[in-house]
N, C-alpha and C. Protein backbone atom coordinates (compact mmCIF):
# COMPACT_ATOMS: atom_id res chain seq x y z
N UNK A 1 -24.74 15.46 -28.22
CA UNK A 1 -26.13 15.81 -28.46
C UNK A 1 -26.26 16.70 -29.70
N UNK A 2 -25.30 17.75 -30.10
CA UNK A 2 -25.61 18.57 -31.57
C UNK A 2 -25.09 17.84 -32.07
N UNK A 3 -24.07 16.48 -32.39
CA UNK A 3 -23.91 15.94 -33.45
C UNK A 3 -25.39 15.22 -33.66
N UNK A 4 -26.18 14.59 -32.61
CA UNK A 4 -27.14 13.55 -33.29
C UNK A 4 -27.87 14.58 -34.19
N UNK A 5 -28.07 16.20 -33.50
CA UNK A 5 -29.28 17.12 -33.91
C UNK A 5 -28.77 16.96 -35.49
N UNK A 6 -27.56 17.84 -35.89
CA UNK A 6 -27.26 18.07 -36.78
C UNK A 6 -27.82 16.77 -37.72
N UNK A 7 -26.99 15.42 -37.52
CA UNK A 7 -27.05 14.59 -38.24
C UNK A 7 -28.66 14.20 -38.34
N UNK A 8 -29.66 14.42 -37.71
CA UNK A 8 -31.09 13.70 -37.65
C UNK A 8 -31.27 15.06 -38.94
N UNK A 9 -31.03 16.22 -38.59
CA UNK A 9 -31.15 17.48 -39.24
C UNK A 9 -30.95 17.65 -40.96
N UNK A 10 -29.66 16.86 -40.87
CA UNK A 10 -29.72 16.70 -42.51
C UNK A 10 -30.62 15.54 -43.00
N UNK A 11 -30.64 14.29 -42.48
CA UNK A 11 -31.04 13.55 -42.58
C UNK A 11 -32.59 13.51 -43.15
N UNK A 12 -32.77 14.32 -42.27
CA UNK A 12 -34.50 15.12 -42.54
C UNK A 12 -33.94 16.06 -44.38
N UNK A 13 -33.39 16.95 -44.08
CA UNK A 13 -33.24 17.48 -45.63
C UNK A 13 -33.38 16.35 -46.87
N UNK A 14 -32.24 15.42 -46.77
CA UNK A 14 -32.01 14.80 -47.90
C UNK A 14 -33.05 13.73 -48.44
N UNK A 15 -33.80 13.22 -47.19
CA UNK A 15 -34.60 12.68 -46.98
C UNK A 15 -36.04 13.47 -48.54
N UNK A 16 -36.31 14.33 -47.86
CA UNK A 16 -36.73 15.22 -48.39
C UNK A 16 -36.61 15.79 -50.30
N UNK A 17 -35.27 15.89 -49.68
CA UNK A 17 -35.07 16.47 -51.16
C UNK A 17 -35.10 15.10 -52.32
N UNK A 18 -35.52 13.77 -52.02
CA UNK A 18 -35.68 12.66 -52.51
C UNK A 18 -36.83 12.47 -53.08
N UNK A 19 -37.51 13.33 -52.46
CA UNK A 19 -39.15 13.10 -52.84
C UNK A 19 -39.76 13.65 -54.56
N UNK A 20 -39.38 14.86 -54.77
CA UNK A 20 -39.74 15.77 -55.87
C UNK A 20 -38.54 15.22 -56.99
N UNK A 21 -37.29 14.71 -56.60
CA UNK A 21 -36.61 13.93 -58.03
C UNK A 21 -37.05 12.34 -58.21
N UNK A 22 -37.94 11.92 -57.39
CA UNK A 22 -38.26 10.43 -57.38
C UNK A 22 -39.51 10.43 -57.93
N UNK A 23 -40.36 11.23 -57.89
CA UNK A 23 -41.68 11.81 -58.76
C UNK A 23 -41.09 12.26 -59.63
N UNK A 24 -40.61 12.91 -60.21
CA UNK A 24 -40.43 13.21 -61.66
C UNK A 24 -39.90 12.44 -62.39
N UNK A 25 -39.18 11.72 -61.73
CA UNK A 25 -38.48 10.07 -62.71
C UNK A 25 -39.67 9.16 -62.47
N UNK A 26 -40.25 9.14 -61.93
CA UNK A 26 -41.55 8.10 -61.72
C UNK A 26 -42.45 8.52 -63.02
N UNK A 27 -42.49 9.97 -62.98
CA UNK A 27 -43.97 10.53 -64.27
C UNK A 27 -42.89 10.29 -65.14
N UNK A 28 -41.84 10.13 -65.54
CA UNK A 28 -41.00 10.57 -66.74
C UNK A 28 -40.77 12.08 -67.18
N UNK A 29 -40.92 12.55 -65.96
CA UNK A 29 -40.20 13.77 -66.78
C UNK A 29 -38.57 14.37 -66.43
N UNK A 30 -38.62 15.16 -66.85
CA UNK A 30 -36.88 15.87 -66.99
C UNK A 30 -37.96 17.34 -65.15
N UNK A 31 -36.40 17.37 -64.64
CA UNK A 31 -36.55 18.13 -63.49
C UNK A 31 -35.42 18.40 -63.20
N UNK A 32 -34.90 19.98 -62.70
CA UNK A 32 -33.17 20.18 -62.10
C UNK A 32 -32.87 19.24 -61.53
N UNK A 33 -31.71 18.96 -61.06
CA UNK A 33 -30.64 18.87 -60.27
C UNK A 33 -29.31 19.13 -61.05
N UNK A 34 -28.27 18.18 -59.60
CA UNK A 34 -26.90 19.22 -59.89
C UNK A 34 -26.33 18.44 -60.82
N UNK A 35 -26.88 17.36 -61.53
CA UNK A 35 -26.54 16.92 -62.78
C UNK A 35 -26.57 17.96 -63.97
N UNK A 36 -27.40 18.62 -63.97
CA UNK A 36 -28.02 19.47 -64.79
C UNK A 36 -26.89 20.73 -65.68
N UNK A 37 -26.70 20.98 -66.64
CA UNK A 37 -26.22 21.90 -67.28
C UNK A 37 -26.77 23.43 -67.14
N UNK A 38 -26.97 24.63 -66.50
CA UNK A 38 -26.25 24.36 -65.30
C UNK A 38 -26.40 23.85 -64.12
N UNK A 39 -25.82 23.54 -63.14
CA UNK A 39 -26.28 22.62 -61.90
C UNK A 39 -27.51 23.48 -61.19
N UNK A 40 -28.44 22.47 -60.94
CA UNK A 40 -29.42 22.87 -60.34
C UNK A 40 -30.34 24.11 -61.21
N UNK A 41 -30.76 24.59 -62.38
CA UNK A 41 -31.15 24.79 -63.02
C UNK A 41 -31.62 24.21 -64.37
N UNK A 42 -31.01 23.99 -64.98
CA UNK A 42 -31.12 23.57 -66.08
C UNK A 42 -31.79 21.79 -66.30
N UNK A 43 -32.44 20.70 -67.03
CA UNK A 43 -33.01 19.90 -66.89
C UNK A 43 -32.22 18.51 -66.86
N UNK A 44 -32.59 17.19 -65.76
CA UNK A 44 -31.68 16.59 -66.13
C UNK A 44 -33.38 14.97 -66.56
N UNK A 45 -32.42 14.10 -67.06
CA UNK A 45 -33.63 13.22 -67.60
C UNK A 45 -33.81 12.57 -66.38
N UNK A 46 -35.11 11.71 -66.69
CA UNK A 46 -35.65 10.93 -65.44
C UNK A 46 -34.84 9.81 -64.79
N UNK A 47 -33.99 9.15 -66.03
CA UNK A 47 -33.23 8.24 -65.34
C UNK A 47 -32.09 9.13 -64.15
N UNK A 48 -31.59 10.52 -64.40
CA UNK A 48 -30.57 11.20 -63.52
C UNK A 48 -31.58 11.35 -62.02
N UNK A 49 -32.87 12.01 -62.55
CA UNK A 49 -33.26 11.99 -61.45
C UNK A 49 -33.47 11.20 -60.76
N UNK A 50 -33.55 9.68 -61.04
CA UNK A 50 -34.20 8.73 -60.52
C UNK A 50 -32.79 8.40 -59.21
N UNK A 51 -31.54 8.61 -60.08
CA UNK A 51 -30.50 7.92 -59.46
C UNK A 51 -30.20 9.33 -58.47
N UNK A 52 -30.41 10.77 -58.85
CA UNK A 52 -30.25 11.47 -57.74
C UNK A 52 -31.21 11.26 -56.34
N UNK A 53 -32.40 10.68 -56.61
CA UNK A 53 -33.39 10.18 -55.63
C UNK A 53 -32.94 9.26 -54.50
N UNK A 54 -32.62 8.17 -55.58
CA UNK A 54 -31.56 6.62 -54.51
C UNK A 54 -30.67 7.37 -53.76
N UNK A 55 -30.09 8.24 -54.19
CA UNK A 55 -28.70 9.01 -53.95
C UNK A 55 -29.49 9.45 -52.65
N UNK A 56 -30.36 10.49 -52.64
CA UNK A 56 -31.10 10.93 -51.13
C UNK A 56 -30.93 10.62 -50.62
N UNK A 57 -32.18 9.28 -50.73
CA UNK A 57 -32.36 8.09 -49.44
C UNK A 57 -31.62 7.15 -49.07
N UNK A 58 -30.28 6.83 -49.71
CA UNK A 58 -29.62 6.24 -49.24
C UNK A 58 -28.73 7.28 -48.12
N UNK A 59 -28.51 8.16 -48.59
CA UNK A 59 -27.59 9.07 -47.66
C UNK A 59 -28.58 9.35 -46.47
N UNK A 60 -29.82 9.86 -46.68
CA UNK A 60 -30.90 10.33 -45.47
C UNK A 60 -30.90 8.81 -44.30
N UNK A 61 -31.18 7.94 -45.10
CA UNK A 61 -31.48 6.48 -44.36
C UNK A 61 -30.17 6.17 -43.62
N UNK A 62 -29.41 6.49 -44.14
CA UNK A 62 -27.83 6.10 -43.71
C UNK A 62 -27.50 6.73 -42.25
N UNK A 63 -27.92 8.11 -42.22
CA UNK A 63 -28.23 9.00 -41.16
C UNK A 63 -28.46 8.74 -39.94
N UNK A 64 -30.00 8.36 -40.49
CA UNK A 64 -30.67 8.23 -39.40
C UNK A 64 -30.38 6.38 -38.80
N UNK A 65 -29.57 5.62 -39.51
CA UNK A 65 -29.58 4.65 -38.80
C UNK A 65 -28.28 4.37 -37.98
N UNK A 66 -27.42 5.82 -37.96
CA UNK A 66 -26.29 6.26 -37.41
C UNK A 66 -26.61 6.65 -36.16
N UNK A 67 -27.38 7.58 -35.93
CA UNK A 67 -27.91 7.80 -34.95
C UNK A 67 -28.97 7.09 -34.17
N UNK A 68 -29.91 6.03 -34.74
CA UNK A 68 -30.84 5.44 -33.92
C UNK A 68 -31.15 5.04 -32.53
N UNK A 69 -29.74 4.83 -31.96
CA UNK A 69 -29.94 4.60 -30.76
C UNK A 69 -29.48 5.61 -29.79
N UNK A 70 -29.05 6.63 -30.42
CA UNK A 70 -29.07 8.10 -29.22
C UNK A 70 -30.26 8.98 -28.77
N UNK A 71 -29.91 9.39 -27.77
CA UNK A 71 -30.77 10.33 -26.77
C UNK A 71 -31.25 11.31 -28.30
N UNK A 72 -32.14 12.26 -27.84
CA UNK A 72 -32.83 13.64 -29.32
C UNK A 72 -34.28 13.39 -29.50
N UNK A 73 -34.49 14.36 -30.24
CA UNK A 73 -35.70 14.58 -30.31
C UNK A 73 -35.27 13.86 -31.90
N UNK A 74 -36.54 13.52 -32.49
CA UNK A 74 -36.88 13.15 -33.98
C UNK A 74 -37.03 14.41 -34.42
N UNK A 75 -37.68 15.44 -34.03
CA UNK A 75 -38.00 16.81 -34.39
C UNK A 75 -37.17 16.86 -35.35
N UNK A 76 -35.56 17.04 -34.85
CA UNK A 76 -34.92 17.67 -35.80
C UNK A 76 -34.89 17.27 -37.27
N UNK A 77 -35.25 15.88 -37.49
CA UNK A 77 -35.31 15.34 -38.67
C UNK A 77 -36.62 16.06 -39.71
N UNK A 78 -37.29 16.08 -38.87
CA UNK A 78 -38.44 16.93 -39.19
C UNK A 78 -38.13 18.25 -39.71
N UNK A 79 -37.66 18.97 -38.60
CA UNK A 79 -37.24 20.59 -38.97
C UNK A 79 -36.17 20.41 -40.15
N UNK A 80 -35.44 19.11 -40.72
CA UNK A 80 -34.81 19.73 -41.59
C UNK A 80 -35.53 19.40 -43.32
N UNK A 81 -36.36 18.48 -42.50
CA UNK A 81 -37.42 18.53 -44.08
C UNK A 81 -38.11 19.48 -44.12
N UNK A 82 -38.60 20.16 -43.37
CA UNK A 82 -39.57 21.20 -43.63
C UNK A 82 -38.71 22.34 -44.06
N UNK A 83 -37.06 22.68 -43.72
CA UNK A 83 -36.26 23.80 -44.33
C UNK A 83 -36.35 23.18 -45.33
N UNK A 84 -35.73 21.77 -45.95
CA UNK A 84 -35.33 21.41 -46.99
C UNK A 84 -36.67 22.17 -48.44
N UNK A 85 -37.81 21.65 -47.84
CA UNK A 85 -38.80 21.93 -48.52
C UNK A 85 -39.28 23.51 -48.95
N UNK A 86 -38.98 24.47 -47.97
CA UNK A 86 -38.93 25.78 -48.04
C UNK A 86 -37.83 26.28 -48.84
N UNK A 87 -36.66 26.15 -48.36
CA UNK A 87 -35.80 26.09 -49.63
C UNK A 87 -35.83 25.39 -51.10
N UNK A 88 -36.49 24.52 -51.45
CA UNK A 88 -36.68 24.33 -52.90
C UNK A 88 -37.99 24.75 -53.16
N UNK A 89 -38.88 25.22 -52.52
CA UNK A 89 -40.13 26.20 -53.24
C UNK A 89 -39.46 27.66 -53.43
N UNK A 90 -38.43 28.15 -52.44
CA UNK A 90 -38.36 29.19 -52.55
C UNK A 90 -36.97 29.04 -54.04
N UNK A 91 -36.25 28.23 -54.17
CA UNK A 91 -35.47 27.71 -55.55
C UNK A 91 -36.16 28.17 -57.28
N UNK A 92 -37.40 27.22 -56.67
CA UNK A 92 -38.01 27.42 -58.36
C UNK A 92 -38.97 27.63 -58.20
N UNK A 93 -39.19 28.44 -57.35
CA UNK A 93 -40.27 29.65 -57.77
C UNK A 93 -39.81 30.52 -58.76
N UNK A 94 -38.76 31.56 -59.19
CA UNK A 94 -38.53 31.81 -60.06
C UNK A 94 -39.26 31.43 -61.23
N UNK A 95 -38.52 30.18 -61.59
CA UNK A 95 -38.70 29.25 -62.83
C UNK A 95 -39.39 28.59 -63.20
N UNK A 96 -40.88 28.89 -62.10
CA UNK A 96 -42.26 28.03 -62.52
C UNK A 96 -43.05 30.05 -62.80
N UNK A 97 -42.53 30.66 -62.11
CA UNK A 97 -43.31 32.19 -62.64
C UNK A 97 -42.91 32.34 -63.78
N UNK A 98 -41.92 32.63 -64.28
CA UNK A 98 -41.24 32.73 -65.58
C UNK A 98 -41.71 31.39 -66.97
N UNK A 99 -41.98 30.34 -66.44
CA UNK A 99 -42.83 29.10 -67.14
C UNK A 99 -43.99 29.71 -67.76
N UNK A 100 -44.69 30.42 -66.21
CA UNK A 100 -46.41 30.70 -66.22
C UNK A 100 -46.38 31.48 -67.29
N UNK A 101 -45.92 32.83 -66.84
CA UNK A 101 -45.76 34.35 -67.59
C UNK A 101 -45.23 33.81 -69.32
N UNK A 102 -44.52 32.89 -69.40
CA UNK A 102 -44.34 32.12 -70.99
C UNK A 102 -45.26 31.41 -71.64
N UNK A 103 -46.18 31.16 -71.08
CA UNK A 103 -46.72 30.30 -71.14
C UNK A 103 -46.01 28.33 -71.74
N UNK A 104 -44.99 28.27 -70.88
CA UNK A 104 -44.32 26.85 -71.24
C UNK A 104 -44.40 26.12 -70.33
N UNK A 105 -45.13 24.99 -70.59
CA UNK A 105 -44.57 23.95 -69.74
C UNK A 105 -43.13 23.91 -69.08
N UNK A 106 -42.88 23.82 -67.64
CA UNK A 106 -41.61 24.10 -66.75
C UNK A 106 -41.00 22.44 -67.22
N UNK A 107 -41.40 21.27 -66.95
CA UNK A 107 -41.43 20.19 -67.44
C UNK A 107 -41.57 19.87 -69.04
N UNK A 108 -40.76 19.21 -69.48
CA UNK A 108 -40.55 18.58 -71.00
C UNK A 108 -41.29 17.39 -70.92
């Protein structure tokens, strides 16, 4: 039963963390990840993001179709998008205040 949690748990994260690099390769713009010089700061182009996106959902989807037929709540998939999501506002917040206060576009 904590392996399905765990695994629905990330599943929900990565899931997640697919969303905000699959929009920014969609608009064309440059956005972190751990491609990035330095990782997870610094900008990577839309095509990186696009393929860190696939990269997500294939791993998130992969997950959850590991687990599909066990006992659990879905919740947990849930609770780990909603950390996932709290943790990357709380990421680049920094680096969208520091944008503002520059007045620079955070995005190229």
């Amino acid at each position: 039963m904590i392996v399905v949690a765990v695994t629905r748990f990330l599943a929900g994260a990565f899931l997640a963390n697919a969303v905000p690099h699959g929009t920014a390769a969609l608009r064309g713009r440059e956005f972190p990840s751990p491609f990035a010089t330095p990782p997870g700061v610094g900008l990577s182009s839309p095509r990186e993001n696009a393929a860190w996106s696939l990269t997500n959902l294939v791993v998130g989807t992969a997950l959850l179709l590991a687990v599909r037929r066990r006992a659990g709540s879905p919740a947990w998939a849930a609770a780990g998008a909603t950390l996932m999501g709290g943790f990357l506002g709380w990421w680049f917040a920094p680096a969208r205040r520091e944008a503002r206060l520059l007045a620079v576009p955070l995005e190229r």
